[in-house]
Protein backbone atom coordinates (compact mmCIF):
# COMPACT_ATOMS: atom_id res chain seq x y z
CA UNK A 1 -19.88 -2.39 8.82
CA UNK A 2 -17.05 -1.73 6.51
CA UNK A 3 -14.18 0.77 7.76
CA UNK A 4 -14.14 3.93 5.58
CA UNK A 5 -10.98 3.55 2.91
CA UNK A 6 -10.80 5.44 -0.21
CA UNK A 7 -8.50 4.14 -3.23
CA UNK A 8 -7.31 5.94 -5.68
CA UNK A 9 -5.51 5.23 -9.12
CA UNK A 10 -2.91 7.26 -11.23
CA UNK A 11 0.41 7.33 -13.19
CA UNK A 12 3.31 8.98 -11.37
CA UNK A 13 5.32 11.62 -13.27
CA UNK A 14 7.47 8.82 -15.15
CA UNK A 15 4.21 6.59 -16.31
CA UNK A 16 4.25 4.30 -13.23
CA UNK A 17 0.75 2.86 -11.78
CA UNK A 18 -0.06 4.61 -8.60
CA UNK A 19 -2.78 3.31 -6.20
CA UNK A 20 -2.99 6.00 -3.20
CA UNK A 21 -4.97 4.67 -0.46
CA UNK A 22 -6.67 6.95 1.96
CA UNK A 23 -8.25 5.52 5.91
CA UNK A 24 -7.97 2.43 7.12
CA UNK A 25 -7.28 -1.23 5.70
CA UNK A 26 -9.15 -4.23 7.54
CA UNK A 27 -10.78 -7.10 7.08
CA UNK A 28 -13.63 -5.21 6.36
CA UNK A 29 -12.48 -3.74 2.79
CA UNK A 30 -9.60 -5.56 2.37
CA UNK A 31 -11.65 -7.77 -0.78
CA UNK A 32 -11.38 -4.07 -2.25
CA UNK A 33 -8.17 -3.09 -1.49
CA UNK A 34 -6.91 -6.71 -3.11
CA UNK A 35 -9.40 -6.08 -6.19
CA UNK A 36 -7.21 -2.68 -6.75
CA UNK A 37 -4.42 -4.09 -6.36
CA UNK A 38 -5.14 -6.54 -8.68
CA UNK A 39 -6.26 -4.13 -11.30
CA UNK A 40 -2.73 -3.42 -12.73
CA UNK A 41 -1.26 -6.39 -13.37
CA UNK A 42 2.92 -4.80 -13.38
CA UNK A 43 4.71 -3.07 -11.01
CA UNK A 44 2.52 -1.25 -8.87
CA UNK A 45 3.08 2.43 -6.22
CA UNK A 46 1.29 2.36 -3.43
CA UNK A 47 1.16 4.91 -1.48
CA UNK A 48 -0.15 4.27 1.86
CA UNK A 49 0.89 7.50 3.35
CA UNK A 50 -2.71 8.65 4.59
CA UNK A 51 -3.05 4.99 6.00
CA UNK A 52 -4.27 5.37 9.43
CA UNK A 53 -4.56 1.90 10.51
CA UNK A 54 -3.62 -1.46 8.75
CA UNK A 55 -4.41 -4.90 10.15
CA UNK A 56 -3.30 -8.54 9.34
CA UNK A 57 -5.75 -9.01 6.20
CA UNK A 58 -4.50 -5.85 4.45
CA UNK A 59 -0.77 -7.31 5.33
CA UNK A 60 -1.86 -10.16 3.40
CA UNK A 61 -3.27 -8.81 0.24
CA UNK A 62 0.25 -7.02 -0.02
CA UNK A 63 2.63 -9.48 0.99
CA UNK A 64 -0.04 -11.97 -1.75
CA UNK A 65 1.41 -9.48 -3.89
CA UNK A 66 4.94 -8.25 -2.40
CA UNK A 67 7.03 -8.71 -5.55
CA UNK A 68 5.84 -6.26 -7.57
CA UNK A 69 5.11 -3.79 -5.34
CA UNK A 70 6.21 -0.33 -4.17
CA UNK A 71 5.15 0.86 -0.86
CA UNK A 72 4.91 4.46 0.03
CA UNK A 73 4.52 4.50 3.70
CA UNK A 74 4.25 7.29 6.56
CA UNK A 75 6.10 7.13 9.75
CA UNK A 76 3.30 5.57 11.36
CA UNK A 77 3.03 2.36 9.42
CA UNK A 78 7.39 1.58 9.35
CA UNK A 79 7.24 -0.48 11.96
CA UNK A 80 4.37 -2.72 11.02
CA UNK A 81 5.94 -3.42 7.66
CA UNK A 82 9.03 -3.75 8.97
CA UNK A 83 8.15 -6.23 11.82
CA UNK A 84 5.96 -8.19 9.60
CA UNK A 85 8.37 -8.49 7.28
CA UNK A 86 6.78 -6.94 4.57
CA UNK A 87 9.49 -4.51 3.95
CA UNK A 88 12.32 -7.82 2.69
CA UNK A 89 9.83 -8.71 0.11
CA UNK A 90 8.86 -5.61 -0.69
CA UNK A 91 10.17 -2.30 -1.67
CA UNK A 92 9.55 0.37 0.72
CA UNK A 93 9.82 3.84 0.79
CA UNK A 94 8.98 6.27 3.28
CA UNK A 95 7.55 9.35 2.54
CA UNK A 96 10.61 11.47 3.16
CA UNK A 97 12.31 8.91 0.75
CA UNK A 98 9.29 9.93 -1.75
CA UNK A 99 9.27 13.66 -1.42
CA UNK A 100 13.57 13.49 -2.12
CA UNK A 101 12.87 12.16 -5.27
């Protein structure tokens, strides 16, 4: 059974690729998750603000892809890509950081 995840592409006020991801990331959809990522081949937003839940194979389809990445993340998911190390390969944001901008 695959966990219910919604994705989402855009362009961001200044023209950047936004992929907004919406549920939960597991082994279960994580193929799809990867395939959008994939998608746009440059520097990439992802906002994973309305990320519930986020498990080792979804860590690996963006640390696969860490350096040219953006992450958008809620307070819920700052320790799990900072204790994975996710956030020294990646840029991170939080979504306080995101709404300042």
């Amino acid at each position: 059974m695959t966990t219910p995840l919604t994705l989402t592409t855009g362009r961001n006020p200044d023209g950047s690729a936004v992929l907004k991801a919406v549920g939960e990331i597991d082994m279960s959809n994580t193929h799809a998750f990867a395939a959008a990522l994939d998608d746009v081949p440059d520097r990439l937003v992802v906002d994973l603000t309305e990320v519930e839940y986020l498990d080792s194979a979804g860590l690996n389809a963006l640390f696969a892809r860490a350096g040219r990445l953006e992450l958008v993340v809620a307070p819920l998911l700052e320790p799990v890509v900072t204790i994975s190390g996710l956030a020294t390969v990646a840029t991170v944001r939080t979504r306080r950081d995101a709404e300042d901008r």
